[in-house]
C-alpha atoms as a PDB file:
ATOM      1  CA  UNK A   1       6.192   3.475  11.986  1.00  0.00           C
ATOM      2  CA  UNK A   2       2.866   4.217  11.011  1.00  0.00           C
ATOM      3  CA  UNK A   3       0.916   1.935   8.902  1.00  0.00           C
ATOM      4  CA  UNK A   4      -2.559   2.788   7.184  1.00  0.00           C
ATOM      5  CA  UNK A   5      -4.956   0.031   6.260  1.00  0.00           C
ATOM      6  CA  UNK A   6      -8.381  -0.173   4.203  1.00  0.00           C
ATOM      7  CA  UNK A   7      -9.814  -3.228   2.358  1.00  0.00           C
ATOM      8  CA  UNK A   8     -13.421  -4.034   1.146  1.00  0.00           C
ATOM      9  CA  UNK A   9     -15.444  -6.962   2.083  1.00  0.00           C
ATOM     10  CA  UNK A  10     -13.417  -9.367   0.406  1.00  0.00           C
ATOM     11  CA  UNK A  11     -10.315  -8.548   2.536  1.00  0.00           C
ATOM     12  CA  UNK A  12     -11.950  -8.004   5.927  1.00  0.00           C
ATOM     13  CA  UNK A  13     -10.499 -11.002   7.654  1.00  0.00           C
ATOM     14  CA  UNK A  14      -7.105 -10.459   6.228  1.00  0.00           C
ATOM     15  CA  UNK A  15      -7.363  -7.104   7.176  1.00  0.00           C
ATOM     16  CA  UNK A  16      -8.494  -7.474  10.763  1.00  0.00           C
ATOM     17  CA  UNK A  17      -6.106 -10.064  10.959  1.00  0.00           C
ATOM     18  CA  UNK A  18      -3.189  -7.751   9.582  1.00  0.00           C
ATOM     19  CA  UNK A  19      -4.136  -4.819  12.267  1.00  0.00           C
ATOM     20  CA  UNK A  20      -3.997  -7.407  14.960  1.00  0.00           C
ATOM     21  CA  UNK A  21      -0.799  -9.170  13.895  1.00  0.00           C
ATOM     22  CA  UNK A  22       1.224  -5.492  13.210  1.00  0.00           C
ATOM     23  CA  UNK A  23      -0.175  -4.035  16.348  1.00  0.00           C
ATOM     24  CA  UNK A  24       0.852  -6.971  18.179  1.00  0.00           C
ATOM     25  CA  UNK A  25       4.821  -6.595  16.474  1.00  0.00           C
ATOM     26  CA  UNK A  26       4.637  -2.816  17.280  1.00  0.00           C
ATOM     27  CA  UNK A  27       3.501  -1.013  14.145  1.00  0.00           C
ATOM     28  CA  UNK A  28       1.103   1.825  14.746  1.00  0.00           C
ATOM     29  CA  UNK A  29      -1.854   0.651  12.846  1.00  0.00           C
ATOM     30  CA  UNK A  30      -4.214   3.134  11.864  1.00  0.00           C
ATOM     31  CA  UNK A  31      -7.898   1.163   9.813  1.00  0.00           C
ATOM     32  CA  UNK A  32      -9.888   3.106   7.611  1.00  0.00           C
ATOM     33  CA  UNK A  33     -12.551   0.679   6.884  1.00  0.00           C
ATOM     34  CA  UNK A  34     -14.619  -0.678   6.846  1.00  0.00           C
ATOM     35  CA  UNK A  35     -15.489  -1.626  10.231  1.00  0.00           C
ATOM     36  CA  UNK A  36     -18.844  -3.717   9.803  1.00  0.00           C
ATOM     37  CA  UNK A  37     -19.189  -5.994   6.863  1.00  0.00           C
ATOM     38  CA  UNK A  38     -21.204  -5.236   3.322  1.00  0.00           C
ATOM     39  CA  UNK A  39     -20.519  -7.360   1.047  1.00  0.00           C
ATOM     40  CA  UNK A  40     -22.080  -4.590  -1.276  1.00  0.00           C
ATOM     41  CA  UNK A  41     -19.212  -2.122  -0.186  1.00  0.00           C
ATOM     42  CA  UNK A  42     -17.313  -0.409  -2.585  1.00  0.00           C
ATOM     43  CA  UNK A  43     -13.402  -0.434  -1.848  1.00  0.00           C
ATOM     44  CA  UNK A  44     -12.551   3.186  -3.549  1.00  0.00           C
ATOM     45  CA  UNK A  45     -13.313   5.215  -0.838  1.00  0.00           C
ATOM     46  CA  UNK A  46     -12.021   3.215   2.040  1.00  0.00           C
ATOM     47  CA  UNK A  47      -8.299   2.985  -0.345  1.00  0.00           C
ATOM     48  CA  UNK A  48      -8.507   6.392  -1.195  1.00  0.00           C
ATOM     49  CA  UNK A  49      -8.652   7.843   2.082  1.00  0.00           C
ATOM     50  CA  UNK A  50      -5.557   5.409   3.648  1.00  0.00           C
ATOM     51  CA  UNK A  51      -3.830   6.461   0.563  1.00  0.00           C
ATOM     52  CA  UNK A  52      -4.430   9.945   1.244  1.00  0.00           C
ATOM     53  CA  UNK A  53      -3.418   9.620   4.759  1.00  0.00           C
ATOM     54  CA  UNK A  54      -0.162   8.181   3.431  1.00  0.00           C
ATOM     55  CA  UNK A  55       0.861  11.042   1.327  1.00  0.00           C
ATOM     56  CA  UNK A  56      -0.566  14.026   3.826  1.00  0.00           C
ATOM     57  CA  UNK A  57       1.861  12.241   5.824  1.00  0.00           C
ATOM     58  CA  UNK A  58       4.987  12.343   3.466  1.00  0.00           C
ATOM     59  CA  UNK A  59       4.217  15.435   2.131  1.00  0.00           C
ATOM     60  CA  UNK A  60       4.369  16.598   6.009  1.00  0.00           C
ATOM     61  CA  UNK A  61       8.063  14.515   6.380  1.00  0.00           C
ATOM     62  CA  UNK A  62       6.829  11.380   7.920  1.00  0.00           C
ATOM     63  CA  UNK A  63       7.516   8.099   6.371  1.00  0.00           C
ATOM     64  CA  UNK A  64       4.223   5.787   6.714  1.00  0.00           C
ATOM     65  CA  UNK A  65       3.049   3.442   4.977  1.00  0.00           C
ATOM     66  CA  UNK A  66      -0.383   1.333   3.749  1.00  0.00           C
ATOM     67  CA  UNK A  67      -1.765  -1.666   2.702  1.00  0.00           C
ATOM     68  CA  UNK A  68      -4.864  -1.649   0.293  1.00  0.00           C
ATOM     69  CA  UNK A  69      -6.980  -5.343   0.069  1.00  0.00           C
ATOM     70  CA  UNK A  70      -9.316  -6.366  -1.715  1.00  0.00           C
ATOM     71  CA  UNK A  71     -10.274  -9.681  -3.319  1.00  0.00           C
ATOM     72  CA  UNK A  72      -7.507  -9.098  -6.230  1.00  0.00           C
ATOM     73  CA  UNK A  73      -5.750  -6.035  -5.081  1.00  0.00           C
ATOM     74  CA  UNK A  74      -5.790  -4.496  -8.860  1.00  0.00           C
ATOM     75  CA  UNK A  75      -8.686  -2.139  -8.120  1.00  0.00           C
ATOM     76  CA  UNK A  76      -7.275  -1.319  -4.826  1.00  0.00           C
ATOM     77  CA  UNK A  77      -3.710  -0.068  -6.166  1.00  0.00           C
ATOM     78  CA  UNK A  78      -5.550   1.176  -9.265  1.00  0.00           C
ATOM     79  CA  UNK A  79      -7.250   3.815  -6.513  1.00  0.00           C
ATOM     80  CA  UNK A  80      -4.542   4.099  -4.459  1.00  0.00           C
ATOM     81  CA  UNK A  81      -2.155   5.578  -7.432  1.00  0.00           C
ATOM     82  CA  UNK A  82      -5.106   8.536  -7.824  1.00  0.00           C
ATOM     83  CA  UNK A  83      -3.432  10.135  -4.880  1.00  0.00           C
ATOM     84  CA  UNK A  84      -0.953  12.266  -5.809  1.00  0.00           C
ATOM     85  CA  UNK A  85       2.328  11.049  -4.189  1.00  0.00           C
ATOM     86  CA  UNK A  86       1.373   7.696  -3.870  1.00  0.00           C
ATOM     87  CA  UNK A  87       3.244   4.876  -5.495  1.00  0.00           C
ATOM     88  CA  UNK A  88       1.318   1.497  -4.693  1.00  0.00           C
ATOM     89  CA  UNK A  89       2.325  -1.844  -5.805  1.00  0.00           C
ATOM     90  CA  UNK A  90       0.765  -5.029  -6.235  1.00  0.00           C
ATOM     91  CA  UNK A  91       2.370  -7.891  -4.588  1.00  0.00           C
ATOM     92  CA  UNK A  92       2.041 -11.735  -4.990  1.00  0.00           C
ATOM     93  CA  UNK A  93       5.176 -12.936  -3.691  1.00  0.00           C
ATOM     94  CA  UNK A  94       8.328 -11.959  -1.181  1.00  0.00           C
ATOM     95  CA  UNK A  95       9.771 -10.889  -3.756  1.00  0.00           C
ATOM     96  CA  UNK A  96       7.657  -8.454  -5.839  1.00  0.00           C
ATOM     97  CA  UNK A  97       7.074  -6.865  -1.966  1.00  0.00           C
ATOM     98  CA  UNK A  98      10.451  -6.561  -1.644  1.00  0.00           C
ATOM     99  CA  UNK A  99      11.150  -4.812  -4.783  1.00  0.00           C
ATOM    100  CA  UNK A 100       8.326  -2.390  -4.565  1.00  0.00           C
ATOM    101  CA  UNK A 101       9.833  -0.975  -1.535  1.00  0.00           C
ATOM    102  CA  UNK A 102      13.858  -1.296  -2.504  1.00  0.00           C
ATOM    103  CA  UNK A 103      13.486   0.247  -6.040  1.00  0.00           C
ATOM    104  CA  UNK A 104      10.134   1.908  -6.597  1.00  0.00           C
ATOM    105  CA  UNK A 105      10.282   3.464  -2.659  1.00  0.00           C
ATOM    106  CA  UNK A 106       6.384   2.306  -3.635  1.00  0.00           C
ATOM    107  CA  UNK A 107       4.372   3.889   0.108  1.00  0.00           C
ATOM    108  CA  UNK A 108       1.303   1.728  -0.612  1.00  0.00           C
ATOM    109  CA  UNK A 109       1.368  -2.138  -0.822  1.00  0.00           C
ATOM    110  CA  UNK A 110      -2.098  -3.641  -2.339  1.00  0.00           C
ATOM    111  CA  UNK A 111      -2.834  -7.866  -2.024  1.00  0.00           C
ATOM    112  CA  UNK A 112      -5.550  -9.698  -2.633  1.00  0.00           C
ATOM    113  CA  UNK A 113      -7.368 -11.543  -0.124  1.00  0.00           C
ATOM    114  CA  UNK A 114      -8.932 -14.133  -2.279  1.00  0.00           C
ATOM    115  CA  UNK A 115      -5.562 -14.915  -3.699  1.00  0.00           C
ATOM    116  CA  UNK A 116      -3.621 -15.812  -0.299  1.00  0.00           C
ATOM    117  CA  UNK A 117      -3.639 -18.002   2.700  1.00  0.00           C
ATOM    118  CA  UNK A 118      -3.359 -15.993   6.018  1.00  0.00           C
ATOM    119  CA  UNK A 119       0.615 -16.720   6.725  1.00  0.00           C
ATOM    120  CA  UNK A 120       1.418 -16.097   2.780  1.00  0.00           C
ATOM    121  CA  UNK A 121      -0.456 -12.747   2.904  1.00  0.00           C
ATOM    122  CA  UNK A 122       1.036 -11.866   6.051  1.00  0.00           C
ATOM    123  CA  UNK A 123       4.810 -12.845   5.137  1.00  0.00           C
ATOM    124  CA  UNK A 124       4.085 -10.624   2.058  1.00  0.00           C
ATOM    125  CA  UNK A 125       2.891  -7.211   4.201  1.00  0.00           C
ATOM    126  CA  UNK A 126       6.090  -7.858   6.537  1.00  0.00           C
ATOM    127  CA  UNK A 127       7.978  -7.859   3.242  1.00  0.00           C
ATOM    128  CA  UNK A 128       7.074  -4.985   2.333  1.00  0.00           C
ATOM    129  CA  UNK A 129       6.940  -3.288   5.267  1.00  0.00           C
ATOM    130  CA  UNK A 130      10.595  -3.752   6.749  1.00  0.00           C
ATOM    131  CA  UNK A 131      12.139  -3.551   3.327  1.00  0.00           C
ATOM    132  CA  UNK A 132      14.324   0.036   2.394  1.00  0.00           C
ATOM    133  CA  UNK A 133      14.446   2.045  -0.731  1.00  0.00           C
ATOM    134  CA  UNK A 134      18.315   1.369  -2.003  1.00  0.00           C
ATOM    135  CA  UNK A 135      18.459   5.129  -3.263  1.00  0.00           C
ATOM    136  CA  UNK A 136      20.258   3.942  -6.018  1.00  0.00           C
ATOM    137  CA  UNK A 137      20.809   6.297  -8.691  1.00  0.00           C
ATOM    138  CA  UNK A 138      18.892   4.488 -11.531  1.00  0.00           C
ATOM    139  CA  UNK A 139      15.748   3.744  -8.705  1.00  0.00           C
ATOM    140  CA  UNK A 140      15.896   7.276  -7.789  1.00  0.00           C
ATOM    141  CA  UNK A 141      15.647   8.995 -11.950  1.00  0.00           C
ATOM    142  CA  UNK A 142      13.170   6.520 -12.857  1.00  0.00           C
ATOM    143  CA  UNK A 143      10.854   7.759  -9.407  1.00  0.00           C
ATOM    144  CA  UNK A 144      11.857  11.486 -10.561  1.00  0.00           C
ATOM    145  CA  UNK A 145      10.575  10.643 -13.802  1.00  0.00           C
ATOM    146  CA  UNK A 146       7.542   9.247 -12.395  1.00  0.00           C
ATOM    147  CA  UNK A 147       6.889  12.247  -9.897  1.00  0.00           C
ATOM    148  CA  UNK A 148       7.764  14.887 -13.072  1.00  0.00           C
ATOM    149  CA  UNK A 149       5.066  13.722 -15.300  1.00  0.00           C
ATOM    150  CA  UNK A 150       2.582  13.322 -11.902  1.00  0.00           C
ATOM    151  CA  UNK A 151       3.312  16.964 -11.411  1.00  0.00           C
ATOM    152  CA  UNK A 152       3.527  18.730 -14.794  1.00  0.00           C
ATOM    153  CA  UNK A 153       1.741  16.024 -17.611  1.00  0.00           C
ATOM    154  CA  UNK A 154       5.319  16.370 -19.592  1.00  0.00           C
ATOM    155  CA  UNK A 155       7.101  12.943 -20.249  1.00  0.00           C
ATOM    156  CA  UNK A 156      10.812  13.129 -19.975  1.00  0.00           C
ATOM    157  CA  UNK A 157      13.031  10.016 -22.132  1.00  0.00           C
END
């Protein structure tokens, strides 16, 4: 599966890390910055375009998924949900990256990098990355819901 990857300054060494580690397990990793370090940069563009590449790629049929860092991750997801069809979730734990994926089918996992060692924020991605969307009923009305009022504005009860 395909993986897309962006960060900011604060989350360069996780994220170089993270492309090395996946790579290494078999994921295609694809990094969309930065490449040198600025620790001026500003993470919206970076997110926004791995984001993008995520939902060009669903919208096309083809499951992929990214991982936005940053120092806290909030302004990373917070850009990542612009994109149309992209559900990111913040994770701190196993357990909030497992849920993400199971019952939100969230495409987009954002971390922090100041808020992790190495092997926690790496147990984390895997998390998220090999769990499955249950397509439970109750998951699935609560995403339509979602996806309805990203579409048309209108909130459904």
């Amino acid at each position: 599966m395909r993986v897309h990857i962006a960060t900011d300054h604060a989350g360069m060494d996780l994220s170089a890390h993270l492309v090395r580690h996946l790579r290494e397990r078999g994921w295609e990793v694809i990094d969309h910055g930065p490449q040198t370090y600025d620790p001026e940069d500003d993470y919206p563009a970076f997110c926004l375009r791995a984001a993008e590449a995520v939902a060009t790629e669903w919208a096309q049929g083809t499951t992929s998924l990214g991982i936005v860092l940053g120092g806290s991750g909030n302004g990373e997801q917070i850009a990542a949900n612009k994109v149309k069809g992209i559900r990111a979730a913040l994770a701190w734990n196993l357990e909030t990256a497992r849920l993400a994926r199971e019952h939100n089918n969230a495409n987009v996992v954002a971390l922090g990098g100041r808020q992790h060692e190495l092997t926690e924020a790496t147990e984390i991605v895997e998390a998220f990355l090999t769990a499955q969307w249950t397509q439970a009923e109750r998951h699935a009305r609560r995403i339509g819901k979602i996806t309805h009022y990203e579409n048309t504005g209108e909130i459904l009860d």
